[in-house]
PDB file of N, CA and C in Angstrom:
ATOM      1  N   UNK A   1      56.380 -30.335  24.565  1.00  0.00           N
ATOM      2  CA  UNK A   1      55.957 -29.355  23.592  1.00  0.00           C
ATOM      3  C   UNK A   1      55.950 -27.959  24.178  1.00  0.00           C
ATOM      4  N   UNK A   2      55.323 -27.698  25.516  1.00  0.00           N
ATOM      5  CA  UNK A   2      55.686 -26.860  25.970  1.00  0.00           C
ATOM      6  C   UNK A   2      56.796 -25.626  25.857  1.00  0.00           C
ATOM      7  N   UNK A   3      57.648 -26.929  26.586  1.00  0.00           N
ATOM      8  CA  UNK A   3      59.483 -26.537  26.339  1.00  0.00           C
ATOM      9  C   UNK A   3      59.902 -25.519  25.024  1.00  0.00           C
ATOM     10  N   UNK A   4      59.769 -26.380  23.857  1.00  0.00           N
ATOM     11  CA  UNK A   4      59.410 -25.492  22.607  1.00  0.00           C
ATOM     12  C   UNK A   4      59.154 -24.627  22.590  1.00  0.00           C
ATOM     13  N   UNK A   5      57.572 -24.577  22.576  1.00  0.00           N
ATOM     14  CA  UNK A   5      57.023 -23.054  22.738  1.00  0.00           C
ATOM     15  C   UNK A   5      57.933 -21.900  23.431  1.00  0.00           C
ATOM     16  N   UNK A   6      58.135 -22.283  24.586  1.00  0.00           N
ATOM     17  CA  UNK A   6      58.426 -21.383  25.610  1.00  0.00           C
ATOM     18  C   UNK A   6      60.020 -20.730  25.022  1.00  0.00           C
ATOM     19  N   UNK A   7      60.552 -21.820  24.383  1.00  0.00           N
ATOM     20  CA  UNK A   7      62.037 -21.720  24.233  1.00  0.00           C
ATOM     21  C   UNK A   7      62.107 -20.566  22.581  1.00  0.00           C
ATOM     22  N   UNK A   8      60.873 -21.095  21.768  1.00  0.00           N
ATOM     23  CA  UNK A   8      60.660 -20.278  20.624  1.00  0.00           C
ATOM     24  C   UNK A   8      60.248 -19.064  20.990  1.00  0.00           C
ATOM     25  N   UNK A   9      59.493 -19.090  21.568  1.00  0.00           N
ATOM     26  CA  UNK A   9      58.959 -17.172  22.515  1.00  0.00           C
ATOM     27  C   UNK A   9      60.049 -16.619  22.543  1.00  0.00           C
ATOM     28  N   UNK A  10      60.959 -17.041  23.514  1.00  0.00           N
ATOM     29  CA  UNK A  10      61.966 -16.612  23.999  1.00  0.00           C
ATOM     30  C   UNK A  10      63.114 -15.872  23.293  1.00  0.00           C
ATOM     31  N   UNK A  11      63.060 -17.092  22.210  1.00  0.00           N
ATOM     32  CA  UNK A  11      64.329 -16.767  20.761  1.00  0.00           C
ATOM     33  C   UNK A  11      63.597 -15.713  20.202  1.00  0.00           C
ATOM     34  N   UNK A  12      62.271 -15.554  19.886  1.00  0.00           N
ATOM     35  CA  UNK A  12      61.776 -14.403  19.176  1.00  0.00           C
ATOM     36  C   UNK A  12      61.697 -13.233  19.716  1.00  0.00           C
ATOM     37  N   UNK A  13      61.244 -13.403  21.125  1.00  0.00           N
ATOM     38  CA  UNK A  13      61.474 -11.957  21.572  1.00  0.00           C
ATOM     39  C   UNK A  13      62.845 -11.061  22.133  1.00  0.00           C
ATOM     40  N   UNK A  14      64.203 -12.138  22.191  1.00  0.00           N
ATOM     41  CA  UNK A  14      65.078 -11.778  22.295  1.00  0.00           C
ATOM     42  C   UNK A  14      65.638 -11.143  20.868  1.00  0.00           C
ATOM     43  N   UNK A  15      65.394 -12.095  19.544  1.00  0.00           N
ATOM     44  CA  UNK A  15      65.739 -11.524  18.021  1.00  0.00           C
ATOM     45  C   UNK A  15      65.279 -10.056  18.215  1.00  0.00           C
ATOM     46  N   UNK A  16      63.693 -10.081  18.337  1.00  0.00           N
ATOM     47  CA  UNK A  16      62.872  -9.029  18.143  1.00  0.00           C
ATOM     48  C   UNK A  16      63.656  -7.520  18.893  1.00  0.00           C
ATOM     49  N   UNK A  17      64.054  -7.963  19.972  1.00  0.00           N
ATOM     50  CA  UNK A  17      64.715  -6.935  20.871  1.00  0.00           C
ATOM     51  C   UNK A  17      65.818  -6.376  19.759  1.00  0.00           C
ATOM     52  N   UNK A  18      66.642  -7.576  19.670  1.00  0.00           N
ATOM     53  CA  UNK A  18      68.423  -6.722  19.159  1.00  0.00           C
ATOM     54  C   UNK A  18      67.992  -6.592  17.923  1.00  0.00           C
ATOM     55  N   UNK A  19      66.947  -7.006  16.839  1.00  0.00           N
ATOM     56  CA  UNK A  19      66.762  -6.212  15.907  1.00  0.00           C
ATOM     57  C   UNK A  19      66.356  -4.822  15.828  1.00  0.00           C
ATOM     58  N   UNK A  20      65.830  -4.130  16.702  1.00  0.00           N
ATOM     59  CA  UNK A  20      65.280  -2.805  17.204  1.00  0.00           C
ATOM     60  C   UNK A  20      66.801  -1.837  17.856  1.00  0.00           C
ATOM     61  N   UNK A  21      67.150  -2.824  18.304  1.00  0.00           N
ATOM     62  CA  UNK A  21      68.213  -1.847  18.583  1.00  0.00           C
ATOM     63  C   UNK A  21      69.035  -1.768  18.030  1.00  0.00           C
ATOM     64  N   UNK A  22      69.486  -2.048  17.097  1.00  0.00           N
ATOM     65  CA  UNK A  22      70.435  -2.192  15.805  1.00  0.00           C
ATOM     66  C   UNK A  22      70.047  -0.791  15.121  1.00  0.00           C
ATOM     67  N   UNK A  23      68.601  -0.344  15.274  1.00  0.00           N
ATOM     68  CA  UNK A  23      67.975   0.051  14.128  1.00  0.00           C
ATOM     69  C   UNK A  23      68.580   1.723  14.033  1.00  0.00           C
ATOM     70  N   UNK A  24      69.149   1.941  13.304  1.00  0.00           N
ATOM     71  CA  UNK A  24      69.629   3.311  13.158  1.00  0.00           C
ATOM     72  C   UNK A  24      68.505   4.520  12.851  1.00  0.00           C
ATOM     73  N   UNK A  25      68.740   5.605  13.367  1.00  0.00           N
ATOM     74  CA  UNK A  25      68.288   6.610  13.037  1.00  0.00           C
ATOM     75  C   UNK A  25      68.206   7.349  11.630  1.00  0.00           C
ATOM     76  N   UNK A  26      67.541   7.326  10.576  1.00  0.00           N
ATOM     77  CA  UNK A  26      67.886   7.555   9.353  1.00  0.00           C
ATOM     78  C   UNK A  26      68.341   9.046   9.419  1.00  0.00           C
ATOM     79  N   UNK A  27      69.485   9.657   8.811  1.00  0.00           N
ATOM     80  CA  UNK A  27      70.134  10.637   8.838  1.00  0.00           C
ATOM     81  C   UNK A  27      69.463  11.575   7.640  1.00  0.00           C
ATOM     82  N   UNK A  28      69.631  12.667   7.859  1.00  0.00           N
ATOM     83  CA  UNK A  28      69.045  13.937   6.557  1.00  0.00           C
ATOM     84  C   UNK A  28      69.836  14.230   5.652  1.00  0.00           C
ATOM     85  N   UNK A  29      70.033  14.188   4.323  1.00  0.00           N
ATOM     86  CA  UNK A  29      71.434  14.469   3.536  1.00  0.00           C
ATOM     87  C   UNK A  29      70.521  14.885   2.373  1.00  0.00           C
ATOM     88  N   UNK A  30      71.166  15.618   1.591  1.00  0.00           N
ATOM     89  CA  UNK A  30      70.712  15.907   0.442  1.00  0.00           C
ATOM     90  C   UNK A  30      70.268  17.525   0.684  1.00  0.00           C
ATOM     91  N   UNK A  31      69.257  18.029  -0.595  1.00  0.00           N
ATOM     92  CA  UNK A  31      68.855  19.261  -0.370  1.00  0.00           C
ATOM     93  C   UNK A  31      68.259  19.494   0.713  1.00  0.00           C
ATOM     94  N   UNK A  32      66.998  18.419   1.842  1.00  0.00           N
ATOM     95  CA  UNK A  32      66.628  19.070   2.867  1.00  0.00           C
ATOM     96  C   UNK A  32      67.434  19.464   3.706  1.00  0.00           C
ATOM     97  N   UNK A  33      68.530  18.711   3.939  1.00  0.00           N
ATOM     98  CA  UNK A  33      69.633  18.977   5.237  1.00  0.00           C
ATOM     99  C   UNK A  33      70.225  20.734   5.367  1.00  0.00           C
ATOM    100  N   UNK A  34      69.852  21.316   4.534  1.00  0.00           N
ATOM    101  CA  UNK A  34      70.626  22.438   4.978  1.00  0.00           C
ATOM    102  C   UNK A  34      69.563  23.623   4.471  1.00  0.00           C
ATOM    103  N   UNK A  35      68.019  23.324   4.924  1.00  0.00           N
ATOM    104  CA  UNK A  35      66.970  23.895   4.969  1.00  0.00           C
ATOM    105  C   UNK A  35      66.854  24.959   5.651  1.00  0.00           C
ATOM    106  N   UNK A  36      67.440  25.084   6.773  1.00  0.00           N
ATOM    107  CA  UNK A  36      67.211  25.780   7.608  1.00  0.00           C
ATOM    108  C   UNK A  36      68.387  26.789   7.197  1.00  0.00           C
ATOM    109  N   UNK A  37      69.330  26.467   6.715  1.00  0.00           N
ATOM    110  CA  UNK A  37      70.333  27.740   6.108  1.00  0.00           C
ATOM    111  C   UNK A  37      70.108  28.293   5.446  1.00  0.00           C
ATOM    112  N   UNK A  38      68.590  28.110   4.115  1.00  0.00           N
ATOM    113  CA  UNK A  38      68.604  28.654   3.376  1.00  0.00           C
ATOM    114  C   UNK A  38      67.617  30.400   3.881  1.00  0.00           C
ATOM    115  N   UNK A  39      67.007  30.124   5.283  1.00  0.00           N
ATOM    116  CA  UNK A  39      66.450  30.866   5.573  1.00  0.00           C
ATOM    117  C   UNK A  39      67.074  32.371   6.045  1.00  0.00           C
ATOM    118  N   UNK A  40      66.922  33.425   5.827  1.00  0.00           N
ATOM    119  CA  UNK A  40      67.362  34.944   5.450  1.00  0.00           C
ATOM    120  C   UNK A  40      66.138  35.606   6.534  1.00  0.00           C
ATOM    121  N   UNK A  41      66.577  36.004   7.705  1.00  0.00           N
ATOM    122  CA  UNK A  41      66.012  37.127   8.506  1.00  0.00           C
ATOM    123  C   UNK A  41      66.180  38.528   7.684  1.00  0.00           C
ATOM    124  N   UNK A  42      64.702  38.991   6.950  1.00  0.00           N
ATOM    125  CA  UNK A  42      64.481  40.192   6.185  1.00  0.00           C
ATOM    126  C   UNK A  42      63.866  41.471   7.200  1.00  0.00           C
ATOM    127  N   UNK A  43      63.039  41.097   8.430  1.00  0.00           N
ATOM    128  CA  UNK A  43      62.300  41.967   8.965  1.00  0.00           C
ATOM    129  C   UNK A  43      62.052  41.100  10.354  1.00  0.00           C
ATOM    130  N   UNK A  44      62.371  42.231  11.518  1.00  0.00           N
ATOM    131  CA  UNK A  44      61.934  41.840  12.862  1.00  0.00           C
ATOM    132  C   UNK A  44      61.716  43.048  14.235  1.00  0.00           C
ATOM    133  N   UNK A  45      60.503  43.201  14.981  1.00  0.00           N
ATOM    134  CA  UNK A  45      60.493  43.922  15.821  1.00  0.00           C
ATOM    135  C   UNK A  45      60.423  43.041  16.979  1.00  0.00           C
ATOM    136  N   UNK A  46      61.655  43.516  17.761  1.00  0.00           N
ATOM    137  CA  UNK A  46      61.782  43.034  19.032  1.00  0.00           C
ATOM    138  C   UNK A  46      60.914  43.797  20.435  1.00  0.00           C
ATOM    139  N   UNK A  47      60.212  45.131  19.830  1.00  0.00           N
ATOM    140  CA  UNK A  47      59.447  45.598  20.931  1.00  0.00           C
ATOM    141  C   UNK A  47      60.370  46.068  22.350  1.00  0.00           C
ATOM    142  N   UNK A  48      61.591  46.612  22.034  1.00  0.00           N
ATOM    143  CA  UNK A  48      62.427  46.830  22.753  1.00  0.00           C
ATOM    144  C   UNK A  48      62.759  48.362  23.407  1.00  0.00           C
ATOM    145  N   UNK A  49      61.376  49.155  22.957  1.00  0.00           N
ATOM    146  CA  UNK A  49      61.870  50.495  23.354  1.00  0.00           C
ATOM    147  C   UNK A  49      60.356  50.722  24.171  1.00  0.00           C
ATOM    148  N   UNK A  50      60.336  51.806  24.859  1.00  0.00           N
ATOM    149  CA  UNK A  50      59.302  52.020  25.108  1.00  0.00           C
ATOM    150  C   UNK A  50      57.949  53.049  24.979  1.00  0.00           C
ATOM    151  N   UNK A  51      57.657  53.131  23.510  1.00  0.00           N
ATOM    152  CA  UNK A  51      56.489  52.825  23.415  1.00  0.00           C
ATOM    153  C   UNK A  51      56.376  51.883  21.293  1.00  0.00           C
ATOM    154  N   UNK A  52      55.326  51.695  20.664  1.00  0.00           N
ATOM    155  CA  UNK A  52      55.299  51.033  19.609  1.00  0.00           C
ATOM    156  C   UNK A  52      56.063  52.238  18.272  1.00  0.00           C
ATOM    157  N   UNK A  53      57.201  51.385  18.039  1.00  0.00           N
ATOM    158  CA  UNK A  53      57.482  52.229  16.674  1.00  0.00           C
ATOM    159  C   UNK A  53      57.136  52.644  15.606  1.00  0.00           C
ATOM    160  N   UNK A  54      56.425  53.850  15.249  1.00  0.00           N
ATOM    161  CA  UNK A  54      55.430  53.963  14.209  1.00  0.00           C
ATOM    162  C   UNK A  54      56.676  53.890  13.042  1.00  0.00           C
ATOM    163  N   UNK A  55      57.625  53.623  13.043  1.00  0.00           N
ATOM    164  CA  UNK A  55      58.570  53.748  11.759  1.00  0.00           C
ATOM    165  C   UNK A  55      58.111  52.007  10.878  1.00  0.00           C
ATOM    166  N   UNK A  56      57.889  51.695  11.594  1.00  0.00           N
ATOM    167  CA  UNK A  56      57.562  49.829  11.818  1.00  0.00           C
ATOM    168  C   UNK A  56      55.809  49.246  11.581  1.00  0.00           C
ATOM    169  N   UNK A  57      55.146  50.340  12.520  1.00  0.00           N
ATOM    170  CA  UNK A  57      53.778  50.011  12.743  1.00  0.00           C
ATOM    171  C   UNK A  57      52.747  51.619  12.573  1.00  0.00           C
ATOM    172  N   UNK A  58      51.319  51.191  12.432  1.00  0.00           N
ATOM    173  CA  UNK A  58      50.701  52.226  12.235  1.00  0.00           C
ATOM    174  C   UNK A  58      49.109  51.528  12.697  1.00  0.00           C
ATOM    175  N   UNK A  59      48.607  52.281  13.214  1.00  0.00           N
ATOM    176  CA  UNK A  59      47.389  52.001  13.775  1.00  0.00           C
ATOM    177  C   UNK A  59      46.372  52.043  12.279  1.00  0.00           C
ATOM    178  N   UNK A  60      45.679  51.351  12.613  1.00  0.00           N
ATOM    179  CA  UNK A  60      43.784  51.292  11.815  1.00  0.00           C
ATOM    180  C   UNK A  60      43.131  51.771  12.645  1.00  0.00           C
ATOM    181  N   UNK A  61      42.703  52.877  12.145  1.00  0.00           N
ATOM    182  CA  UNK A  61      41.569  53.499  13.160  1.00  0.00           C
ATOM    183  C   UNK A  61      39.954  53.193  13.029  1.00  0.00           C
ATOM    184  N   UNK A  62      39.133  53.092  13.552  1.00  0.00           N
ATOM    185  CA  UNK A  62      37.902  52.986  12.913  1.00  0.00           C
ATOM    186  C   UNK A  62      37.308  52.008  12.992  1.00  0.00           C
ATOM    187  N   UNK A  63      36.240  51.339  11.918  1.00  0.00           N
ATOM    188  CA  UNK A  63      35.311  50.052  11.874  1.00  0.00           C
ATOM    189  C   UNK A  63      35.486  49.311  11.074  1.00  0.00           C
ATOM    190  N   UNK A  64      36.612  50.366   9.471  1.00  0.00           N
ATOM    191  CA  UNK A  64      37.156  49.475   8.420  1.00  0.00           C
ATOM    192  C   UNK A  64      36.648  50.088   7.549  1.00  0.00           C
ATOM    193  N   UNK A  65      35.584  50.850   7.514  1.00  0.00           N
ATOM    194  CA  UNK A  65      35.041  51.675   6.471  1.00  0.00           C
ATOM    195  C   UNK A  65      36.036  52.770   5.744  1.00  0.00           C
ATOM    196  N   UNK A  66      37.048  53.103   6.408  1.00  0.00           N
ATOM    197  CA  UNK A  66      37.841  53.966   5.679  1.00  0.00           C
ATOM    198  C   UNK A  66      38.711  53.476   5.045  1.00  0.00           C
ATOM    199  N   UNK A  67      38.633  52.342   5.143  1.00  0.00           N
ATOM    200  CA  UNK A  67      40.065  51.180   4.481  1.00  0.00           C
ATOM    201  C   UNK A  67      39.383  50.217   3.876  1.00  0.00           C
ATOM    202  N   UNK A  68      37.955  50.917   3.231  1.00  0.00           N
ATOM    203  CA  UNK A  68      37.005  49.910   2.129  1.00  0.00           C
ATOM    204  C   UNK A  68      36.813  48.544   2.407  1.00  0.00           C
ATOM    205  N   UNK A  69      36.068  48.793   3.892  1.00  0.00           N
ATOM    206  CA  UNK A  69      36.041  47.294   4.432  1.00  0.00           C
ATOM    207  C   UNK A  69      34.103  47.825   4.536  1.00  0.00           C
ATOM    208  N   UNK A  70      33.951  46.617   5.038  1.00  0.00           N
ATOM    209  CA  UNK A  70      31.834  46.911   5.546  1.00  0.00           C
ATOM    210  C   UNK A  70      32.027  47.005   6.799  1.00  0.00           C
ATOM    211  N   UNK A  71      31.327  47.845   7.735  1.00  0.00           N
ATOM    212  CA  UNK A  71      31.807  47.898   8.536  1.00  0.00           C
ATOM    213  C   UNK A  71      31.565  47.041   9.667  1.00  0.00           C
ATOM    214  N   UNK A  72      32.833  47.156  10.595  1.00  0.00           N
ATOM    215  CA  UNK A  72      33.063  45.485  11.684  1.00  0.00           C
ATOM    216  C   UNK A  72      33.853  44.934  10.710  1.00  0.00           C
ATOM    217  N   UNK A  73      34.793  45.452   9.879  1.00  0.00           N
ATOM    218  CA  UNK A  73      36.173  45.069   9.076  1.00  0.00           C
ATOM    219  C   UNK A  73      35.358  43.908   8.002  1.00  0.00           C
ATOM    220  N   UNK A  74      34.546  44.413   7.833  1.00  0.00           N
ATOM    221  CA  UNK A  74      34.039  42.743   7.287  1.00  0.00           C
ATOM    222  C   UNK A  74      33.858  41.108   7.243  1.00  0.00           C
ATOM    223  N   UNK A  75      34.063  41.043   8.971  1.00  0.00           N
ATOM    224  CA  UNK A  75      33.097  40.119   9.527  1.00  0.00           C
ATOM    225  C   UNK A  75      32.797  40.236  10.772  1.00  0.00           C
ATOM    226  N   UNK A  76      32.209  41.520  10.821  1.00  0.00           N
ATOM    227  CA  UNK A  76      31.199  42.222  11.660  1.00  0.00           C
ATOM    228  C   UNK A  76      31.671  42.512  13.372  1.00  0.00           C
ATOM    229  N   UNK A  77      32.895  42.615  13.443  1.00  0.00           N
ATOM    230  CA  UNK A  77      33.678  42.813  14.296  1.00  0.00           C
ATOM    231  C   UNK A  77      32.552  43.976  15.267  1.00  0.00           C
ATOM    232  N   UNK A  78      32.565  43.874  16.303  1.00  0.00           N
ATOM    233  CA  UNK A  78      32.290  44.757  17.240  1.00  0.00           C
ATOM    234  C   UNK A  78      32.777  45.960  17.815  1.00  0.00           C
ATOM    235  N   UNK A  79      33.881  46.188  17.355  1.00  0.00           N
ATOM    236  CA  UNK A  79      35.039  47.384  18.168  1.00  0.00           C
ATOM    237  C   UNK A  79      35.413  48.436  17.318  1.00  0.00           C
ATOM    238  N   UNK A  80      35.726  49.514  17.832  1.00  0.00           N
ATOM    239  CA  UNK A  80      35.778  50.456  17.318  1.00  0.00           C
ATOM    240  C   UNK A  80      37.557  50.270  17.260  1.00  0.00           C
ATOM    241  N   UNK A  81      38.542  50.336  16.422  1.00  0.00           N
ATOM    242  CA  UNK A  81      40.072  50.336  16.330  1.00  0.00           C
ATOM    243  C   UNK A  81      40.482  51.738  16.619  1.00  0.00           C
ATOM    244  N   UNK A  82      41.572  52.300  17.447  1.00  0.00           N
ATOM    245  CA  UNK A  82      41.998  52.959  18.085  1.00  0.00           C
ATOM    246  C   UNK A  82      43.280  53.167  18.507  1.00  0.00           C
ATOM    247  N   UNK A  83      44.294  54.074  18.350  1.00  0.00           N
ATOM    248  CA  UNK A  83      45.467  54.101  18.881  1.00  0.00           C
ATOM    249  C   UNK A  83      45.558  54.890  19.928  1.00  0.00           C
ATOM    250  N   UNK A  84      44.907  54.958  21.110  1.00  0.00           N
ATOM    251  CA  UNK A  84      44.616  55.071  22.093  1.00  0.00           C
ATOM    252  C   UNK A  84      45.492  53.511  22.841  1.00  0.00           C
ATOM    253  N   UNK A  85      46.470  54.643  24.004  1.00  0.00           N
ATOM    254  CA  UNK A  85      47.578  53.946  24.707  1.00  0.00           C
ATOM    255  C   UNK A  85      47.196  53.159  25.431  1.00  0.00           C
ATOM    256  N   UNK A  86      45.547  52.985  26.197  1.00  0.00           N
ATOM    257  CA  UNK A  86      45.128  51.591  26.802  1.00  0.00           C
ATOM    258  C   UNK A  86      44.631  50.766  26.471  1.00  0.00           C
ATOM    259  N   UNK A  87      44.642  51.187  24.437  1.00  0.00           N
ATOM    260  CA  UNK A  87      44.645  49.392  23.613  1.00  0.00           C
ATOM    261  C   UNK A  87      45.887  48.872  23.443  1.00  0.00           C
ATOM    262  N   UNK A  88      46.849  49.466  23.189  1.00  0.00           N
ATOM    263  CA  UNK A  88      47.959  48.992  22.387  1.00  0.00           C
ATOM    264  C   UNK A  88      48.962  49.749  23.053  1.00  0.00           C
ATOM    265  N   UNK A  89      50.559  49.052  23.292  1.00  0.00           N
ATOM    266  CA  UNK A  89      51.765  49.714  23.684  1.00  0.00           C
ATOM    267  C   UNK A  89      52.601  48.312  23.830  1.00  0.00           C
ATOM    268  N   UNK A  90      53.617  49.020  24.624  1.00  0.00           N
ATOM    269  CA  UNK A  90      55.151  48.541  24.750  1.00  0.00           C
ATOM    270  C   UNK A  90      54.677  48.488  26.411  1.00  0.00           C
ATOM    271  N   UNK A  91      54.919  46.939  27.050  1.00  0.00           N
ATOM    272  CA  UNK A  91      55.096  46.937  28.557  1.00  0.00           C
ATOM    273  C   UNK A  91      55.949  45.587  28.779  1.00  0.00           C
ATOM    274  N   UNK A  92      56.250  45.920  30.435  1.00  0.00           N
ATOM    275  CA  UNK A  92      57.241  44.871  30.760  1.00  0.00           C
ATOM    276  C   UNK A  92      56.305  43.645  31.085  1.00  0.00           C
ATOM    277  N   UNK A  93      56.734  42.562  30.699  1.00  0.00           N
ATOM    278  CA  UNK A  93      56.395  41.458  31.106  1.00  0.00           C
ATOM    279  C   UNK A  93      56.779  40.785  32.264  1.00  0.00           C
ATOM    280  N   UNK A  94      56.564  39.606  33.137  1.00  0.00           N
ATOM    281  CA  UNK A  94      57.227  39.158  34.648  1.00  0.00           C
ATOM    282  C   UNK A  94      58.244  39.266  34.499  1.00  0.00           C
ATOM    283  N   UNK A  95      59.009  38.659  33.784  1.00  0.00           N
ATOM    284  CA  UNK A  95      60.335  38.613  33.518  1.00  0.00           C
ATOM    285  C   UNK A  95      61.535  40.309  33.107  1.00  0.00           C
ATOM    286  N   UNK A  96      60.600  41.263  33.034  1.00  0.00           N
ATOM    287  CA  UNK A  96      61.560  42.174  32.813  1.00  0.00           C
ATOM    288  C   UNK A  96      61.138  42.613  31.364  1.00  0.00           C
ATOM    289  N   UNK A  97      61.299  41.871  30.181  1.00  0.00           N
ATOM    290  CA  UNK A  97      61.196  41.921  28.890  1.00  0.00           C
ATOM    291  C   UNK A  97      59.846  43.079  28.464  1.00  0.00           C
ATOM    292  N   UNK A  98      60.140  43.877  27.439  1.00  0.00           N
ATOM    293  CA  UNK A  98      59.060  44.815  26.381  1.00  0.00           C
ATOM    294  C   UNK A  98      58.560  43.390  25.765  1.00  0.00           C
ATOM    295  N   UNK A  99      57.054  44.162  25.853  1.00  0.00           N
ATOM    296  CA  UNK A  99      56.814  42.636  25.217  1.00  0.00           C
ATOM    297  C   UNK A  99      55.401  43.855  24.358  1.00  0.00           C
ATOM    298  N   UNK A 100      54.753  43.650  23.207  1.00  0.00           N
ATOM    299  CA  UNK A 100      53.522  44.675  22.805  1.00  0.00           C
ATOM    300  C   UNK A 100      52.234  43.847  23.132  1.00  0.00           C
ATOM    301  N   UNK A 101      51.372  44.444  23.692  1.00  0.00           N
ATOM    302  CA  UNK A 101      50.241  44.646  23.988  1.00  0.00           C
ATOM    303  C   UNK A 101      49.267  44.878  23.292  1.00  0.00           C
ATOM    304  N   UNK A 102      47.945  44.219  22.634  1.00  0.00           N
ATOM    305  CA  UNK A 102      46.941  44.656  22.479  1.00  0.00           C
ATOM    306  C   UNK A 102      45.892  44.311  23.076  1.00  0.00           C
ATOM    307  N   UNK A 103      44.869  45.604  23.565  1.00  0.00           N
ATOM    308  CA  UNK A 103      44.049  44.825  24.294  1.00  0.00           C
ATOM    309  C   UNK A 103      42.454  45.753  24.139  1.00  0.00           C
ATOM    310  N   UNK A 104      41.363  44.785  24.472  1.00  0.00           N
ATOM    311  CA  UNK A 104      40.368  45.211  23.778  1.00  0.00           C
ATOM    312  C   UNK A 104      39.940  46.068  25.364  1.00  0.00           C
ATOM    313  N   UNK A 105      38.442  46.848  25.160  1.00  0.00           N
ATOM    314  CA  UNK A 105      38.582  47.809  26.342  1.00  0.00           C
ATOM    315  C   UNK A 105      37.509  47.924  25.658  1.00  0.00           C
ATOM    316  N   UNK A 106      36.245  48.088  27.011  1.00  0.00           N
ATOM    317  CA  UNK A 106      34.615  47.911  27.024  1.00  0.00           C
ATOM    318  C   UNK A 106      34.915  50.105  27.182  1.00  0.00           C
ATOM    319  N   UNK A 107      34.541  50.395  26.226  1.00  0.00           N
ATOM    320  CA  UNK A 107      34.835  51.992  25.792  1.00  0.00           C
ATOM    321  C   UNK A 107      33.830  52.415  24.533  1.00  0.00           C
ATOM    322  N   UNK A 108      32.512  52.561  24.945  1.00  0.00           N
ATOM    323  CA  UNK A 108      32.006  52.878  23.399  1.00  0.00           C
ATOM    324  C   UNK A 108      32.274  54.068  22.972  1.00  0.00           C
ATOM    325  N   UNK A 109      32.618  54.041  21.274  1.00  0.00           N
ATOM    326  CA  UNK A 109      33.009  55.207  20.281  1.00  0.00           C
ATOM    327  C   UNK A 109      32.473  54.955  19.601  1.00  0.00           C
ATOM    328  N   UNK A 110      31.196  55.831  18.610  1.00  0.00           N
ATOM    329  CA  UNK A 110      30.133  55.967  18.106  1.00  0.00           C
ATOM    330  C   UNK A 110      29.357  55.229  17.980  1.00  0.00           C
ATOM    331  N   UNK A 111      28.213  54.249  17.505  1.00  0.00           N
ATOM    332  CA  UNK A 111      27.577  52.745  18.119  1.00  0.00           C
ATOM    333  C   UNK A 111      28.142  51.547  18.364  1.00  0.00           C
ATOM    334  N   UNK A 112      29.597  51.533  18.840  1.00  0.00           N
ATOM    335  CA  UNK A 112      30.719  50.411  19.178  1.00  0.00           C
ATOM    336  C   UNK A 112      31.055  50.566  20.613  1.00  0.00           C
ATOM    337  N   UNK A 113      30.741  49.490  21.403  1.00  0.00           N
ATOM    338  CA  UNK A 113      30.542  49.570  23.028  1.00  0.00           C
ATOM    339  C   UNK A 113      32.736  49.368  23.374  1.00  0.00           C
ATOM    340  N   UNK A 114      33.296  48.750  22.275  1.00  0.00           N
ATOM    341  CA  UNK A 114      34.712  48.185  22.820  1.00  0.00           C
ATOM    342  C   UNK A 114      35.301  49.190  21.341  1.00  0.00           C
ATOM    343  N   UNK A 115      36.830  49.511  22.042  1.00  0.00           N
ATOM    344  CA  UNK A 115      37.519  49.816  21.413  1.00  0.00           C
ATOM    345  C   UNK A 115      38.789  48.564  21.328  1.00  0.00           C
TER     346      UNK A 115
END
């Protein structure tokens, strides 16, 4: 009885094998397959010059109050916003590359300790 067993294991886990590998990869056809073509590059900054292109970008200055926010932009943000060049710019990264920068900076401007 043994024998059996051992010999039925055997047949099953060998079936089990070449049925799996038979098993094809189901292929993409139809409308998803050409999803990615339907996509249209409208807008992109590569950060490639050196400093930020205001033709492209524009600073928020302030706490948000001038841009009808409460102020701390309305959820109580701590920092004062600033286009001041040691928050924000164009620098090289290890590699060589412009890469943009924002960065917060312990600088108080009127009861806001960070810009």
């Amino acid at each position: 009885m043994k024998m059996y067993t051992a010999i039925f294991c055997s047949f099953f886990l060998i079936a089990t094998f070449l049925s799996m590998s038979c098993i094809r990869k189901k292929s993409v056809t139809g409308p998803e397959s050409n999803e990615i073509s339907k996509w249209v590059l409208t807008w992109s900054d590569e950060f490639d010059g050196e400093s930020i292109d205001l033709t492209k970008w524009s600073h928020m200055i302030g706490d948000g109050t001038d841009y009808g926010e409460q102020p701390g932009w309305g959820n109580n943000e701590q920092q004062y916003y600033t286009d001041d060049p040691a928050n924000s710019g164009i620098m090289l990264d290890d590699e060589g590359d412009s890469v943009l920068f924002i960065e917060a900076n312990e600088t108080q401007i009127e009861e806001l300790e960070y810009t």
